[in-house]
Each structure stands twice: as C-alpha cells, then as structure tokens.
Protein backbone atom coordinates (compact mmCIF):
# COMPACT_ATOMS: atom_id res chain seq x y z
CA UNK A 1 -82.23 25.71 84.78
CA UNK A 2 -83.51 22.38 84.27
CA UNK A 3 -85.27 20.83 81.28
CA UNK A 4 -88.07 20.31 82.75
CA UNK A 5 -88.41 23.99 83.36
CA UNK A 6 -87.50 24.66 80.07
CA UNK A 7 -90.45 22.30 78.40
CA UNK A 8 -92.81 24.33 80.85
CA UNK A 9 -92.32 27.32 79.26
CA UNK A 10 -92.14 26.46 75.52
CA UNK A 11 -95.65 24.80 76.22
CA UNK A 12 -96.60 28.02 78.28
CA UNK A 13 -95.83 29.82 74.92
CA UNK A 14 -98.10 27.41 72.66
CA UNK A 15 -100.73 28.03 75.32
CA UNK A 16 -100.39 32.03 74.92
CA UNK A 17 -100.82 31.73 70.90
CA UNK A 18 -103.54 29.00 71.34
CA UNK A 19 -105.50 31.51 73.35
CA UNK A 20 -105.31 34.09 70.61
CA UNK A 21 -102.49 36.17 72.63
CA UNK A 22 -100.35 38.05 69.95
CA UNK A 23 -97.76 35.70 68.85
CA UNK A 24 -94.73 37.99 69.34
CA UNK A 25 -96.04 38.81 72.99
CA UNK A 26 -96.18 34.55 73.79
CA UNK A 27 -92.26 34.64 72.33
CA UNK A 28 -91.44 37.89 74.33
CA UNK A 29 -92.84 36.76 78.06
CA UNK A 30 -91.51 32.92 77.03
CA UNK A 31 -87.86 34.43 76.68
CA UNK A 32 -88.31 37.09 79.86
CA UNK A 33 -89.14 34.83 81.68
CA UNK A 34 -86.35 32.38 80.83
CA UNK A 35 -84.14 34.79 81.34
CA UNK A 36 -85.21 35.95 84.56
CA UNK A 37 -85.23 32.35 85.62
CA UNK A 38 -81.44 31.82 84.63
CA UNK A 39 -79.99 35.49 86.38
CA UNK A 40 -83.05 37.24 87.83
CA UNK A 41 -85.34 39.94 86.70
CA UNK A 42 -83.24 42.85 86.98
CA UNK A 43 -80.23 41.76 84.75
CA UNK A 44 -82.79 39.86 82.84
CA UNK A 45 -84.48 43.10 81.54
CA UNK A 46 -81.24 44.52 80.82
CA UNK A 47 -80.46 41.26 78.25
CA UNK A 48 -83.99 41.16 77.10
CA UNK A 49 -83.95 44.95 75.69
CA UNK A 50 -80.05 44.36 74.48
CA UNK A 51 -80.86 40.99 72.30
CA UNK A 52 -83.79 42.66 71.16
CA UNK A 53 -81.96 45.87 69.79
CA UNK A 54 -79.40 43.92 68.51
CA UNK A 55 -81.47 41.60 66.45
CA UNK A 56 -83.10 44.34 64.97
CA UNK A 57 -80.36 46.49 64.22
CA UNK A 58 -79.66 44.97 60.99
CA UNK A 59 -79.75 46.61 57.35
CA UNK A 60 -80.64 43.45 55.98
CA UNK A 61 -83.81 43.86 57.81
CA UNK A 62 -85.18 46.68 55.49
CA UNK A 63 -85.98 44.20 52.43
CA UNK A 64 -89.04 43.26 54.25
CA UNK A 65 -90.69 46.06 54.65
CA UNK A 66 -89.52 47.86 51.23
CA UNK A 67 -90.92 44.44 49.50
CA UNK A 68 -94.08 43.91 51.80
CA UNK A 69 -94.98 48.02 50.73
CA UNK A 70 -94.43 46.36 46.71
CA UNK A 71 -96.80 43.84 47.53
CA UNK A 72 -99.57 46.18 48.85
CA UNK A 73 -98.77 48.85 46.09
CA UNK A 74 -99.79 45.72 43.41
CA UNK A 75 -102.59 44.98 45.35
CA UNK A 76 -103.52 48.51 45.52
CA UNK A 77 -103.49 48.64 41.61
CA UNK A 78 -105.26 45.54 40.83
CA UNK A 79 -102.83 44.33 38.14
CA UNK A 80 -103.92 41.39 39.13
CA UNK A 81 -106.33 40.94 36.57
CA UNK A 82 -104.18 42.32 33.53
CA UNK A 83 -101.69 39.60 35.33
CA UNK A 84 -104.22 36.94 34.97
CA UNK A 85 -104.96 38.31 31.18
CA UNK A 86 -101.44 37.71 29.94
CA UNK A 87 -101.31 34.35 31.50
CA UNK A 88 -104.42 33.02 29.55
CA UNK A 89 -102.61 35.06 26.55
CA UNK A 90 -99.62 33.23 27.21
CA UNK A 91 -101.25 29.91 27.81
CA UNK A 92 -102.92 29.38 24.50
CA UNK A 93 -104.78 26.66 23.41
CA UNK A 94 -104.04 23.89 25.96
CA UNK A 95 -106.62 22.03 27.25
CA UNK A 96 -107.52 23.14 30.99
CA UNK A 97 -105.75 26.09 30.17
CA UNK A 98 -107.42 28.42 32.44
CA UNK A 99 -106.62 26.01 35.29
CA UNK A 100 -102.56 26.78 33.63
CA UNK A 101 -103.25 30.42 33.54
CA UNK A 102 -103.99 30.45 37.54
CA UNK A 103 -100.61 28.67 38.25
CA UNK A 104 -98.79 31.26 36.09
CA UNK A 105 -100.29 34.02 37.16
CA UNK A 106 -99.56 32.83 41.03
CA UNK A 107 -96.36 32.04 40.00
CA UNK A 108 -95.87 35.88 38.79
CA UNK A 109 -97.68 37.75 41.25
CA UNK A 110 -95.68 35.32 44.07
CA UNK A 111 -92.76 36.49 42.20
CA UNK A 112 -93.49 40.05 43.12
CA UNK A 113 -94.81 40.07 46.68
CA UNK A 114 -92.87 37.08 48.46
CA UNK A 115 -96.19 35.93 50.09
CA UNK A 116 -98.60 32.92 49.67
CA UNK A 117 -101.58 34.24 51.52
CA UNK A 118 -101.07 37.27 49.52
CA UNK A 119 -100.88 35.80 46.21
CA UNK A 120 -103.64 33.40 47.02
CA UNK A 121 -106.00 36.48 47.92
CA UNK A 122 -105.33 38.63 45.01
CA UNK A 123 -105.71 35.33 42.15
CA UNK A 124 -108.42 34.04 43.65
CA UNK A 125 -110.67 36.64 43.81
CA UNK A 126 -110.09 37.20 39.65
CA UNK A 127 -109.87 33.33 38.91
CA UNK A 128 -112.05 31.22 41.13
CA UNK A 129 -115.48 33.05 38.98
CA UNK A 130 -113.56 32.61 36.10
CA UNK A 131 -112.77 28.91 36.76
CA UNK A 132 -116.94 28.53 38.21
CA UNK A 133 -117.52 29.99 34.37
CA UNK A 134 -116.04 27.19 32.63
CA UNK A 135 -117.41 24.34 34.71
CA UNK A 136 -114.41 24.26 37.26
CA UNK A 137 -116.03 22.11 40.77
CA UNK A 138 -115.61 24.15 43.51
CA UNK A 139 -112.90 21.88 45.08
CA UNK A 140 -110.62 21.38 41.85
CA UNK A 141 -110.89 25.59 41.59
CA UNK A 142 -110.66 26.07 45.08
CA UNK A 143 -107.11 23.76 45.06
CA UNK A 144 -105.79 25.57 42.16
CA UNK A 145 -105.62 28.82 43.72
CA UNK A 146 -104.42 27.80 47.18
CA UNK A 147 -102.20 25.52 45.35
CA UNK A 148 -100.70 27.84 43.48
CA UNK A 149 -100.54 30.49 45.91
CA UNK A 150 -98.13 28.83 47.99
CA UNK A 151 -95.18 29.38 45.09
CA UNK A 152 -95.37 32.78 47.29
CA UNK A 153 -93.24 31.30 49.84
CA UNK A 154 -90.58 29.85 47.46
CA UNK A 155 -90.07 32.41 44.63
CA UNK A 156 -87.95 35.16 45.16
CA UNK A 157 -88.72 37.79 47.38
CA UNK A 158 -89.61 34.96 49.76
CA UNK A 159 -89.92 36.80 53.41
CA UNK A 160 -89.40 33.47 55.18
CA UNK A 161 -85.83 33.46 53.13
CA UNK A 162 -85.47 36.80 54.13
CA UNK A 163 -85.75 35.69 57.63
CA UNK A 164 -84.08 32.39 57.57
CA UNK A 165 -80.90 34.54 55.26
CA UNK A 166 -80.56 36.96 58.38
CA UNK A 167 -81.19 34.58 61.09
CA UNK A 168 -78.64 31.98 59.63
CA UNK A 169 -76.42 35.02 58.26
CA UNK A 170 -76.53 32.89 54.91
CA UNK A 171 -76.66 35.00 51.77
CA UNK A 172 -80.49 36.11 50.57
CA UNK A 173 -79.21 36.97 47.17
CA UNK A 174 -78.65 33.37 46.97
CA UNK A 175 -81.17 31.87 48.55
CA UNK A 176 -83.25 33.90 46.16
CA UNK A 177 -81.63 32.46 43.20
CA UNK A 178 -81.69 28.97 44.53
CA UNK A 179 -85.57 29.25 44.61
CA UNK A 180 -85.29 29.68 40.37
CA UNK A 181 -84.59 25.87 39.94
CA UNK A 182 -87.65 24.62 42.28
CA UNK A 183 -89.53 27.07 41.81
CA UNK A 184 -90.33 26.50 37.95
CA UNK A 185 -89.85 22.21 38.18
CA UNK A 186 -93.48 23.24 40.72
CA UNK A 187 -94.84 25.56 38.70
CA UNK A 188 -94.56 23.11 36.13
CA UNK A 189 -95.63 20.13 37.92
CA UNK A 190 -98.92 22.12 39.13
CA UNK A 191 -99.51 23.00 35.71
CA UNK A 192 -99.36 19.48 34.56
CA UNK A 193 -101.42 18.78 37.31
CA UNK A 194 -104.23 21.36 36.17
CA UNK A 195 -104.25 20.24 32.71
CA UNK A 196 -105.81 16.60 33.66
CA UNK A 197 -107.52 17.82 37.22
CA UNK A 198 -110.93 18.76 35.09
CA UNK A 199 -112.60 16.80 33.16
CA UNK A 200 -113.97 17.20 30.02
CA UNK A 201 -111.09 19.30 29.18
CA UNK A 202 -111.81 23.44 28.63
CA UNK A 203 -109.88 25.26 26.07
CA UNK A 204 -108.86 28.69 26.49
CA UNK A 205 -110.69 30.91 23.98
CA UNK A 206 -108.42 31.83 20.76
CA UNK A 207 -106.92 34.80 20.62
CA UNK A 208 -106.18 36.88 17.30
CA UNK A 209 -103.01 38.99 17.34
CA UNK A 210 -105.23 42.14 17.67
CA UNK A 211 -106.44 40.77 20.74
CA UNK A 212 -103.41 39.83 22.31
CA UNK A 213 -101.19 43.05 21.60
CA UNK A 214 -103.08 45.10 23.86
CA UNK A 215 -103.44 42.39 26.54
CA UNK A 216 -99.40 41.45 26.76
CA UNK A 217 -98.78 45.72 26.33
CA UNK A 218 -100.91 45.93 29.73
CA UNK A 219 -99.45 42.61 31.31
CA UNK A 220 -96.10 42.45 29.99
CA UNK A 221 -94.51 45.90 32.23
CA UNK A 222 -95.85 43.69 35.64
CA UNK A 223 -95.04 40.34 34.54
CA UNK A 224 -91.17 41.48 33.57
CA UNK A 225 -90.99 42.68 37.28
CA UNK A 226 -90.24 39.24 38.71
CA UNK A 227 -87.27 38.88 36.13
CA UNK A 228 -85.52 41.85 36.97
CA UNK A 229 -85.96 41.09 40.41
CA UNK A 230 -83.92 37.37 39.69
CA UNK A 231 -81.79 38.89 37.26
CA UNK A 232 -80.39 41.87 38.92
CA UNK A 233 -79.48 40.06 41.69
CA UNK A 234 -77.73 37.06 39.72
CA UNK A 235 -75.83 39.15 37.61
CA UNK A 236 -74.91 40.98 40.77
CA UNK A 237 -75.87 44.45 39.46
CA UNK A 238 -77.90 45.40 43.15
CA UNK A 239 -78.38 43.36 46.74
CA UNK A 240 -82.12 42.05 47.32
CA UNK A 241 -82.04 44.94 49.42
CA UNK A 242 -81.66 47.81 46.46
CA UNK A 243 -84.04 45.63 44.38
CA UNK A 244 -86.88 45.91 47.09
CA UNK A 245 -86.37 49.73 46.87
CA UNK A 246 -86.46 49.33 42.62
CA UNK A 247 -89.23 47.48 42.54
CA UNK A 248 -91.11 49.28 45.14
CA UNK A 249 -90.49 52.87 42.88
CA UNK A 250 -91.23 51.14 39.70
CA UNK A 251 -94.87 49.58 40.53
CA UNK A 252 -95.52 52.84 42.32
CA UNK A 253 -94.36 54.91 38.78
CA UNK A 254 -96.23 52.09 36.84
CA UNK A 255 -99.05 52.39 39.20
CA UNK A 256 -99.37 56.36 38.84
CA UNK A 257 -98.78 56.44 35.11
CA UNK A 258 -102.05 54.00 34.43
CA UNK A 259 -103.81 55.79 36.99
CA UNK A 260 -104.14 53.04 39.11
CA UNK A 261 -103.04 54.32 42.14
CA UNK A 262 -103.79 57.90 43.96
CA UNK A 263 -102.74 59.53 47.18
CA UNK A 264 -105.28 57.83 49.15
CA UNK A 265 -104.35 54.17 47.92
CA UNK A 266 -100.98 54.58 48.55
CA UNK A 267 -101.13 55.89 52.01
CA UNK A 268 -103.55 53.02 52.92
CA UNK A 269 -101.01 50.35 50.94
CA UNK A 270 -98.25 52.24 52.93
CA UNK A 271 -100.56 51.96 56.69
CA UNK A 272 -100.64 48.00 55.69
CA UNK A 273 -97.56 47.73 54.90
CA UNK A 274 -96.56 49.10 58.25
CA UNK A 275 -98.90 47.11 60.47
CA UNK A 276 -97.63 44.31 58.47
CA UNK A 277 -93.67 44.97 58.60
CA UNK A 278 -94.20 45.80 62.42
CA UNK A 279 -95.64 43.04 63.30
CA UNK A 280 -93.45 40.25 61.44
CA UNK A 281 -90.03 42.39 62.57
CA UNK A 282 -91.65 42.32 66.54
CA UNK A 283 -92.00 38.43 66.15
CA UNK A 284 -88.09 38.37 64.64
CA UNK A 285 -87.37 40.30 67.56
CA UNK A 286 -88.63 38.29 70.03
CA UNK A 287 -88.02 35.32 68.81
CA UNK A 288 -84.28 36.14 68.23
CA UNK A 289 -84.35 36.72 71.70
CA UNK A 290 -85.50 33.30 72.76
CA UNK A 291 -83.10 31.43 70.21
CA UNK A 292 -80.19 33.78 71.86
CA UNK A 293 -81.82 32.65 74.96
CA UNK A 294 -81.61 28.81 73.67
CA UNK A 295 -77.80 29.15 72.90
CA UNK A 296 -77.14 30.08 76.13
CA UNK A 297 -78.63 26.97 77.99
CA UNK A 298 -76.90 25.32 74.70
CA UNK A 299 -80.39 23.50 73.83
CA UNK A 300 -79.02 23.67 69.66
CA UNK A 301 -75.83 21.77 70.03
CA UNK A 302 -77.70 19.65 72.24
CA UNK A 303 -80.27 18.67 70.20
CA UNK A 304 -77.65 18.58 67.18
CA UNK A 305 -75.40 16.43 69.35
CA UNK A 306 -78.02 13.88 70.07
CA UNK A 307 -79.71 13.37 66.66
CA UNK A 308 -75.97 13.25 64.78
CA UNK A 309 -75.86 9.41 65.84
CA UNK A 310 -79.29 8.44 65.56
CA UNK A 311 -79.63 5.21 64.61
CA UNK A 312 -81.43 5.66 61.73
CA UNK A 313 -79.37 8.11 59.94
CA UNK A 314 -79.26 11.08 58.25
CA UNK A 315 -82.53 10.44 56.40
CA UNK A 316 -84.35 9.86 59.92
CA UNK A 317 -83.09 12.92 61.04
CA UNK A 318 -84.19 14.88 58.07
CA UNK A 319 -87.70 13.33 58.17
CA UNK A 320 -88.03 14.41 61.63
CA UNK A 321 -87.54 18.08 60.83
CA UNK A 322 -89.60 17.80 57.79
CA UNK A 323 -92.43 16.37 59.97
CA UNK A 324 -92.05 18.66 62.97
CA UNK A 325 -92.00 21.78 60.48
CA UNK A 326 -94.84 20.86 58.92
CA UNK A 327 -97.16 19.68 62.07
CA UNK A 328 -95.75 23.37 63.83
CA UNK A 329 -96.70 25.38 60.15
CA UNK A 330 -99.97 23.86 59.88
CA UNK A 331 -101.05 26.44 62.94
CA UNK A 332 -98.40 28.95 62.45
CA UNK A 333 -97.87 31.69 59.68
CA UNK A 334 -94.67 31.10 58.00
CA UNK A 335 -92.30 34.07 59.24
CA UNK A 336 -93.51 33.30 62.23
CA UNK A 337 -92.47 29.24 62.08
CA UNK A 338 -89.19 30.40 60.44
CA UNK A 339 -88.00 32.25 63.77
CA UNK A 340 -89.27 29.67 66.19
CA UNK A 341 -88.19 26.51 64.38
CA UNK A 342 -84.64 27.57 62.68
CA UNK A 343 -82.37 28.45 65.87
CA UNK A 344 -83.06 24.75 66.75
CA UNK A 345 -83.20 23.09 63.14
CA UNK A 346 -80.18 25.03 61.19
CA UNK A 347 -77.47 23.07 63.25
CA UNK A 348 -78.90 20.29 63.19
CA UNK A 349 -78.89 20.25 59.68
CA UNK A 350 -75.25 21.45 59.88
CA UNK A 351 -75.13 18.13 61.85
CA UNK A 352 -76.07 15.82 58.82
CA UNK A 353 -74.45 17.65 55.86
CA UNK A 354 -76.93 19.88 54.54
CA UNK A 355 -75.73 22.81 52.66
CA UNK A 356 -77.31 26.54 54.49
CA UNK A 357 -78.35 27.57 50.84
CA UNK A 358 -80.35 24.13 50.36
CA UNK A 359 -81.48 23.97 53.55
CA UNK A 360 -83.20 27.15 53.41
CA UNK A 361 -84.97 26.40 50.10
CA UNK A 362 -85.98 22.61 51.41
CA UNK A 363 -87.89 24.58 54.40
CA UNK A 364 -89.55 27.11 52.07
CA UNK A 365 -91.04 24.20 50.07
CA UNK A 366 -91.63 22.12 53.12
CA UNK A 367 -93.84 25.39 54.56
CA UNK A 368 -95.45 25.59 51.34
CA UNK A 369 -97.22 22.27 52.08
CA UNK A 370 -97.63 23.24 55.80
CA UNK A 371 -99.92 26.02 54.13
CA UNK A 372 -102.33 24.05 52.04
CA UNK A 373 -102.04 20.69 55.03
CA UNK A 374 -105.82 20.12 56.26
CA UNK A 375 -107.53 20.78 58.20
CA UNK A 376 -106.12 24.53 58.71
CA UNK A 377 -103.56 25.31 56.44
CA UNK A 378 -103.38 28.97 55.65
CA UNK A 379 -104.35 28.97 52.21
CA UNK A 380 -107.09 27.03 52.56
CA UNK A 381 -108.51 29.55 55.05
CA UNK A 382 -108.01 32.14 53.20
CA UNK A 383 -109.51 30.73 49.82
CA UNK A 384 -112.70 29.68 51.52
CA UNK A 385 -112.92 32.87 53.52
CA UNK A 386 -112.81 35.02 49.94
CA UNK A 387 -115.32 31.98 48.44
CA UNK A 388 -118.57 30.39 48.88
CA UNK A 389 -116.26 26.96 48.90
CA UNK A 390 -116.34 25.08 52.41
CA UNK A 391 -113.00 23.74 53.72
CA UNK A 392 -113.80 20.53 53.74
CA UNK A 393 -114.73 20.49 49.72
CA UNK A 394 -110.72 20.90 49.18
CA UNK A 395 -109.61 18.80 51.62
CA UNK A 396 -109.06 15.83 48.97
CA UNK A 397 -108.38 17.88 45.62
CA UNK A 398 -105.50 19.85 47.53
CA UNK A 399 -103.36 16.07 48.03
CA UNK A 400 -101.60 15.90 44.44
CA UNK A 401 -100.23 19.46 45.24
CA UNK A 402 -99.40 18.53 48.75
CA UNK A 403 -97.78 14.94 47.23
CA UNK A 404 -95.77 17.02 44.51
CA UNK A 405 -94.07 19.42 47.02
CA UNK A 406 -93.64 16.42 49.19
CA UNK A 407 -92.02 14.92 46.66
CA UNK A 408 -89.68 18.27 46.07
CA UNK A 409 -88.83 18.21 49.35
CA UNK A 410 -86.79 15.22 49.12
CA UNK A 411 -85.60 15.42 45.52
CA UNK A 412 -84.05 18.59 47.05
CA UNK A 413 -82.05 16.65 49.73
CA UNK A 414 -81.10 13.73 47.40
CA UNK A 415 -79.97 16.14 44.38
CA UNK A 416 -78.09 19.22 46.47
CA UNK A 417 -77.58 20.64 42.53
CA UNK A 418 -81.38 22.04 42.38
CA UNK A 419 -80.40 24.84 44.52
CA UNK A 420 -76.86 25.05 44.78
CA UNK A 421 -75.95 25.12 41.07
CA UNK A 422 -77.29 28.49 39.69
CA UNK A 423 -75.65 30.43 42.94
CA UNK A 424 -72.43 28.69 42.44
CA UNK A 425 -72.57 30.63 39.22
CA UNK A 426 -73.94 33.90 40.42
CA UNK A 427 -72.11 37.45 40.22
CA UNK A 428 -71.80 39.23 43.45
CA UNK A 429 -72.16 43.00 43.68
C-alpha cells in the first residue's frame, strides 16, 4: 500500500469527523478499510474484530469508567459550591481573591474528576455570577474559569494519562504523580495571574472563625479527596485502579449521608457515566486498531527514523509535535487526540530522548492549551455555552494562561526533574 493511499484515507477520516460522523465510527471505517486494502475484506474483518478485542481487553481500562462515574456522582451532589466555599475560606484576604478561589477550586474539583470540560462546567456555573458580583468583566471571568478548568487534564485522575499510560504501557500511577509537580507551579502561576487580571483589586469578605468552621466542616471531607487519591498511590498503598473504586464509594457514602444524592440521581450519574465511558473506550478501540494498523505498514519508525536527523535538532522536532498536537486538539476532545496522535508521536519522542513519564505529562499540558486555543477550544465553548459571555470577549484575556502553559511546556522538556523526580521516589504496591 502506497503513501499516497495512506494520506487518502487519514484525510477521508478528518472528512468523516468534519461532517459530524461519530468520531470512533471515522477511526473504525479509516482502519477497515486500510486493512482491507493491505489483505482483503475477508481476513480484514477477522483482524479488525481481533485488534479491537484485544485493545479492550485490558484491566487497566476500568479506571475510566470507575473515575468518570466519581465525576458524575460530584456533579450529581453539587459539592461544587461547598468546594468553591472553602476555597474563598482558604483564600483569605488577598486582593482578587475570588478570582484565587476559582483556580483552587478548579484545581480541586479537576483533582477529583480527571476532566477539563467537566471541571469548567461545574465552577463556572457557581463562580462566573459570583465573579459578575464583584465587578469581574465578562472576559477576565470568563478566562478564569476556562483557564482554570483545564488543570482537569493534568491533575491526577487525568483520563488522557489514563489513555496515553495504557496505550504506551507506561505506568499511570506515575504519570499521576508526575502531574503533582506541574500541576501546582500552574495552579500557582494562574493564581498569580488572577490576583493582578482585575483592576481595582476586590478583597474577599473576612471571615470570623464561627464562620469558617462550618464552611471548611462541609468543604474539607471533598477537598481531602484529591489527596488521598495522590497519596495512596505514592505511598503505594492501592493502583489508580483500586483508588477509582475508593473514591467512587466514598463520594457516593458522602453523597448519601448529606442527602445529596438519591436513587434517581445516581442512576442518571450512573446512565452518564455509561454513555460517557462507552463512548471514549469505542474511540480507544478503534483507534488502537488504526495505530496497530500503522505499525504494520511501519508508518512510526518511519516517521521516527526521518525526524531523528533533522537538521534542526531535537528542539525542532519537539516543536513540531507540540505544534501539530495543539493545531489537531484545537478541534478534537482530548481522549480522543490522545489515541490518534500518540501511536505516531511516542517513538518519536523515544527518538530524541524524552523520558515516557515526561512525555506523557508535556502532552497533558500541551492539550491543556489546545483547550482554551481560539477560536474553538473546548473550554471556551463550553464557558460561553453555560454564560451570556460571547467567544470572542475571551479571545484576548485567555493569552497569559495560554503563554504560561506554553511556557510549562518547555520548562518541562528543558528540566526532565519536574516530573520525573517525585516517581523516582514513589512506593509501588
């Protein structure tokens, strides 16, 4: 099979998802019918189904659906806003601190469901009236929360890591605790960023100590969730698969005990959960199918092959991925751009020296700024679709949080240490 057949169909694929066909139905036809191409449609469908089984035949696999069914439990509760409580608790009396309080409380409630769009859904809807209240403009509040939201990808349970851990067979334990590192050096940087994006400055209302006890009793039992999720897996006491099942029983006890959550709101968290899980697990199918399907024509080693002696290095190399990850994530969701891109990146990076634990944390951060890229990056959508803020008012306010994890990105492939040192130190269970 030639290359030129090859391009045909990878642009027959982008056609399929540009014309709103389901994207694990463009991967699945795009890999049939490379297959059938290279031994005919008979043997063809026998491969097809056997990649596909095996793909998904994996008990590392269960974390995402165990964490996604978390995630909807949370949102079923609304402890979002007792989340959002204890962060302006927490905050004090720094100036901007509401603007602060939003960046912690994504940087919690990412820490518990592993998704941006997710996160940015559930703060925004408590914190963009609350930041309209104090005088936020609509596109400093609007970047704040779609900002923030995209710690989702990073912090641990990060599905893309999930993804990129089984795809690459690289640990997800610790490629969760590499996140730890980056993920607080950008929760502070945002933060920093928040407390001189609004001008004149807003304090946080004081709080006495009768006012706060009852606020950090009803915040504390979520917020401690995203610890014990880190902790338990660097002190090797469960996998990330046992802590998806822990976490998933606690918010569900926690949820039941405050009377947050009944039969009905758990079967409907469940039902979304399963669309959800079935739908990112069909695109890991598929598209393990096609990357099996791009070993076998050899297109990887290739492609690592040829950009190994670039001219320009290493650093050229890198950029190129960086660039090509983000211009691909800027029109596809995350899990989905994890699947498609890393068969073909992973050796190449292999190629120019980059550890599989850093790697995996450079493209989480790299897809974090593919979410919030104008004109169409995921969290944008999503915060003007739950506001009365047009996408173009954030198009300028969201560039310092796009230049910060920009600037991550690269500090991560110039200091290796940022996510390899806390794993070299981790206990295994």
């Amino acid at each position: 099979m030639g290359d030129g057949s090859l391009f045909a169909l990878i642009l027959g694929m982008f056609a399929l998802m540009a014309l709103g066909i389901p994207i694990f139905v463009s991967i699945g036809v795009t890999a049939f019918a490379g297959l059938a191409l290279m031994f005919g449609f008979n043997q063809a469908a026998v491969d097809f189904t056997s990649f596909l089984w095996q793909s998904l035949n994996r008990f590392e696999l269960v974390t995402i659906p165990l964490f996604i069914f978390a995630a909807m439990l949370v949102q079923a509760a609304s402890f979002g806003d007792e989340l959002f409580e204890f962060a302006k608790v927490c905050i004090g009396a720094v100036p901007n601190g509401l603007g602060v309080a939003v960046i912690l409380t994504c940087a919690i409630f990412a820490g518990i469901t592993g998704s941006s769009p997710v996160t940015a859904v559930t703060v925004g809807l408590i914190a963009l009236p609350a930041l309209a209240r104090e005088g936020y403009s609509d596109k400093v509040r609007g970047a704040l929360v779609a900002g923030g939201g995209t710690l989702g990808i990073l912090l641990p349970p990060s599905l893309p890591l999930i993804i990129y851990g089984v795809l690459t067979e690289t640990s997800i334990g610790s490629l969760f605790i590499a996140t730890v590192i980056p993920g607080l050096l950008l929760a502070l940087m945002f933060s920093l960023y928040a407390i001189f994006a609004h001008r004149p400055a807003v304090r946080v209302k004081r709080y006495s100590w009768a006012q706060r006890v009852p606020i950090i009793r009803r915040g504390l039992p979520v917020a401690i969730l995203p610890v014990f999720i880190i902790g338990s897996i660097y002190f090797g006491l469960v996998t990330p698969t046992e802590t998806g099942a822990v976490a998933t029983v606690y918010v569900l006890a926690l949820g039941l005990v405050r009377r947050r959550l009944n039969v009905k709101k758990i079967l409907d968290a469940g039902r979304m959960a399963a669309l959800t899980s079935s739908m990112l697990l069909l695109i890991f199918g598929t598209g393990s199918v096609f990357a099996r399907y791009s070993a076998l024509l050899q297109l990887p080693q290739q492609i690592a092959g040829a950009v190994a002696n670039l001219p320009g290095g290493p650093l050229l190399v890198f950029t190129g991925i960086v660039v090509t990850d983000l211009l691909l994530g800027t029109f596809l969701e995350s899990g989905a751009l994890t699947i498609l891109t890393i068969p073909i990146f992973f050796p190449i990076a292999q190629a120019i020296g980059i550890d599989p634990v850093q790697f995996g944390v450079i493209i989480a951060v790299n897809q974090e700024i593919a979410q919030i890229h104008p004109p169409a990056g995921l969290n944008l959508v999503t915060v003007s679709a739950i506001s009365d803020i047009p996408l173009t008012r954030m198009m300028v306010s969201i560039l310092p949080f796009i230049a910060i994890e920009l600037v991550m990105v690269y500090a991560l492939y110039f200091f290796p240490q940022l996510t390899l040192f806390l794993p070299s130190h981790m206990a295994m269970p």
